[in-house]
Protein backbone atom coordinates (compact mmCIF):
# COMPACT_ATOMS: atom_id res chain seq x y z
CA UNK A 1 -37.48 98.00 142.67
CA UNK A 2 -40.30 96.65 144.51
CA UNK A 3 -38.81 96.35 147.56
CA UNK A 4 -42.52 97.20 149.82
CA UNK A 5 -44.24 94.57 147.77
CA UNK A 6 -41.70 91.90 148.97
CA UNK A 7 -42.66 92.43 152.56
CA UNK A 8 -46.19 90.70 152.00
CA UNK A 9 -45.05 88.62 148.40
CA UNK A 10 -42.04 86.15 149.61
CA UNK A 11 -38.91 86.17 146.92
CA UNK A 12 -36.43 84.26 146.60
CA UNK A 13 -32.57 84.57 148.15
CA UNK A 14 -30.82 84.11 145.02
CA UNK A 15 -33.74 85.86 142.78
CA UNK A 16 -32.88 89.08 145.47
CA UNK A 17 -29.44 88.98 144.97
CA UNK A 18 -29.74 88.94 141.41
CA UNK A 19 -32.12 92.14 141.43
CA UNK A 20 -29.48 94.02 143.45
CA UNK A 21 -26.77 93.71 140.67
CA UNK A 22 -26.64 97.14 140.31
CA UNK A 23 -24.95 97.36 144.21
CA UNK A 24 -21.44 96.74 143.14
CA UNK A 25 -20.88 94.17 146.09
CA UNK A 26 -23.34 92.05 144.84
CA UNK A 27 -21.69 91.55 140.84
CA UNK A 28 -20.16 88.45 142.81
CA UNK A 29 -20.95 85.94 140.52
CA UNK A 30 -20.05 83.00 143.16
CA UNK A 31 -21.77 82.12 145.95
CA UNK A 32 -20.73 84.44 148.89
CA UNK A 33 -21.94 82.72 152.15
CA UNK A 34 -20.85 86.26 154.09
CA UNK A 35 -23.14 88.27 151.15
CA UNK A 36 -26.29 86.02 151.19
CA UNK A 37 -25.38 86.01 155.51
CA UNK A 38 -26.06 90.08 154.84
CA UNK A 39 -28.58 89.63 152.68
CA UNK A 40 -30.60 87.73 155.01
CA UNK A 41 -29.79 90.27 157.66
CA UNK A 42 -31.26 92.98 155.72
CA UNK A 43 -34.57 91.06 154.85
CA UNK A 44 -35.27 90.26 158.55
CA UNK A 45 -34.11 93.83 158.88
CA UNK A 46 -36.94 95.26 157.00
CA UNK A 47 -39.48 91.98 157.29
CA UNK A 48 -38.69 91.22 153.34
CA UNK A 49 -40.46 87.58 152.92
CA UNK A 50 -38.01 85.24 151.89
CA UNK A 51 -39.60 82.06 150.49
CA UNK A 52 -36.80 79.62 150.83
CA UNK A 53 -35.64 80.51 154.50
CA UNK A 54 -35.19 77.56 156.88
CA UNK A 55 -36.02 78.83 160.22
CA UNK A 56 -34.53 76.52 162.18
CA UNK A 57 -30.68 76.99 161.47
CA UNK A 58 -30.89 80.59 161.22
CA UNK A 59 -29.76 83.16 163.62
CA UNK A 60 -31.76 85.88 162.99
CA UNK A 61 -35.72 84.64 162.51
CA UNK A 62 -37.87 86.59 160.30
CA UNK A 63 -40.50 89.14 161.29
CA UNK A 64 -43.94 87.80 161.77
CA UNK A 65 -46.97 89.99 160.17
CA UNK A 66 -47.65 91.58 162.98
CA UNK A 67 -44.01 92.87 163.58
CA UNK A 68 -43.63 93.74 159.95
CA UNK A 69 -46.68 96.44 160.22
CA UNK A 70 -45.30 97.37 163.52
CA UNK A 71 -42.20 98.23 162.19
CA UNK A 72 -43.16 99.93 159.15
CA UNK A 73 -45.50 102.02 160.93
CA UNK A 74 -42.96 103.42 163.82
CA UNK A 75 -40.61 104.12 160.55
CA UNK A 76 -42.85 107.00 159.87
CA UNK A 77 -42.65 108.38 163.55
CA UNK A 78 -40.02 111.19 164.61
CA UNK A 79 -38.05 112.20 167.52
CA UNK A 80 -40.47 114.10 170.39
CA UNK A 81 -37.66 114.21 172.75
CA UNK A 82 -36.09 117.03 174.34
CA UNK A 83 -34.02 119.60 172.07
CA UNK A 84 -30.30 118.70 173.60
CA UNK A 85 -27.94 117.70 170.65
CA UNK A 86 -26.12 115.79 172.97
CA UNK A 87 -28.64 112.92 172.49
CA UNK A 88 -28.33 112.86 168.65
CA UNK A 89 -26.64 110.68 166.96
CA UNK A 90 -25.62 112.01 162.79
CA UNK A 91 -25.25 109.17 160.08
CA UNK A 92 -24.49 111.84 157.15
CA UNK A 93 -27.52 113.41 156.24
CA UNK A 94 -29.75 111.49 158.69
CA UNK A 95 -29.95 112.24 162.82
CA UNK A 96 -31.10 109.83 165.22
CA UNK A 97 -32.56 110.75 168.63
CA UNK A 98 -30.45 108.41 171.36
CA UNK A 99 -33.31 108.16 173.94
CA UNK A 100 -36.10 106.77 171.61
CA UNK A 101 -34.19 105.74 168.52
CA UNK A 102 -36.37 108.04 165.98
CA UNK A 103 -35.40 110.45 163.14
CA UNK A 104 -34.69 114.17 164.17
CA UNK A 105 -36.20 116.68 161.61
CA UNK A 106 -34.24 119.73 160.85
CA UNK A 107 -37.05 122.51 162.63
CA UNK A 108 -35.80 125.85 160.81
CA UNK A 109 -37.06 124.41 157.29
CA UNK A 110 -40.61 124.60 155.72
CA UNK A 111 -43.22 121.98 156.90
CA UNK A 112 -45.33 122.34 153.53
CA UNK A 113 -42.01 121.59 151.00
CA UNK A 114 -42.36 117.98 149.70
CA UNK A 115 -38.68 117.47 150.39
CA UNK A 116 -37.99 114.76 153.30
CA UNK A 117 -37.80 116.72 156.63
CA UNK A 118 -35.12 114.53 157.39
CA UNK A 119 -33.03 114.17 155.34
CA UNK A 120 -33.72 117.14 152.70
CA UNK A 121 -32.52 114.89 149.61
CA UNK A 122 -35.84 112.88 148.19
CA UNK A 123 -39.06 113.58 148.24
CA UNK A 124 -41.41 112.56 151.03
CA UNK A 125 -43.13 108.81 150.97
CA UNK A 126 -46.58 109.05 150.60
CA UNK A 127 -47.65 112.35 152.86
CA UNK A 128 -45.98 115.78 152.82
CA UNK A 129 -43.57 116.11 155.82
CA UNK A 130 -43.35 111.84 156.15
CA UNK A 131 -40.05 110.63 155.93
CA UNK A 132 -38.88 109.53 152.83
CA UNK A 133 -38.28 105.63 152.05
CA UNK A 134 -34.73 106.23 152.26
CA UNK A 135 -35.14 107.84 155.98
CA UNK A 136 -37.84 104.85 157.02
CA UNK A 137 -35.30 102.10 155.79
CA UNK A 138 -32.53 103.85 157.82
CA UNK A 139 -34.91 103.82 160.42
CA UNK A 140 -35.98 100.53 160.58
CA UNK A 141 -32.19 98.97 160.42
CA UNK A 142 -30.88 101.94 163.14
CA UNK A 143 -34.22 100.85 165.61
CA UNK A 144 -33.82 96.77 164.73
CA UNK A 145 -29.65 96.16 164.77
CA UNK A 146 -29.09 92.45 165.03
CA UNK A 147 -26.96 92.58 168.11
CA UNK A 148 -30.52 92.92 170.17
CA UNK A 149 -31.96 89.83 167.83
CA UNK A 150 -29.24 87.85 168.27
């Protein structure tokens, strides 16, 4: 899916929730106020344009440009912390760094594989030893919870 190309080309709610069919909470063929209430939580999540959003009874306001790129570029960063474990925090395959909120890379494997450092499942976005897309989305939503927005 062309989920990059919606962060500069706005979609539609109900056209995104149909293109995520295949995620077994969205076969709903109702409308779900608490679905499409996620749903806009994970577009201003990951500064998805949505073209029929009216900003002034929403919670959670969308990402301007400038935030978008911001995000998307500090999805690519990792951890430069100190080494202590204690300030990790696992999701499954994926650590997070507690002081700065970044991806911890596993240091004992290869730096020249094409496998994600990170998470050591897909293959790396774009540059060898990047995260994948997987690892930047998990970034992005771990960095940006809506707690802090709201």
């Amino acid at each position: 899916m062309p989920l990059l190309d919606w962060i500069y080309t706005p979609i539609t709610l109900t056209n995104l929730h149909q293109l995520l069919q295949h995620i077994s909470a969205y076969k709903v063929r109702k409308r779900d106020d608490h679905l499409y209430g996620v749903t806009r939580y994970l577009v201003n999540s990951l500064g998805i344009s949505i073209c029929d959003v009216n900003s002034s009874n929403t919670s959670d306001q969308p990402m301007t440009s400038v935030g978008k790129k911001q995000v998307w570029h500090s999805a690519t960063f990792h951890f430069r912390c100190n080494n202590n474990t204690d300030t990790h925090h696992t999701f499954h395959v994926r650590t997070f760094c507690k002081t700065c909120s970044f991806l911890v890379s596993d240091n004992n494997k290869s730096t020249f594989t094409t496998i994600c450092p990170f998470c050591h499942i897909n293959e790396s976005w774009k540059n060898v030893g990047h995260p994948c897309l997987a690892c930047q989305f998990a970034t992005i939503i771990y960095r940006n919870p809506f707690h802090v927005r709201f």
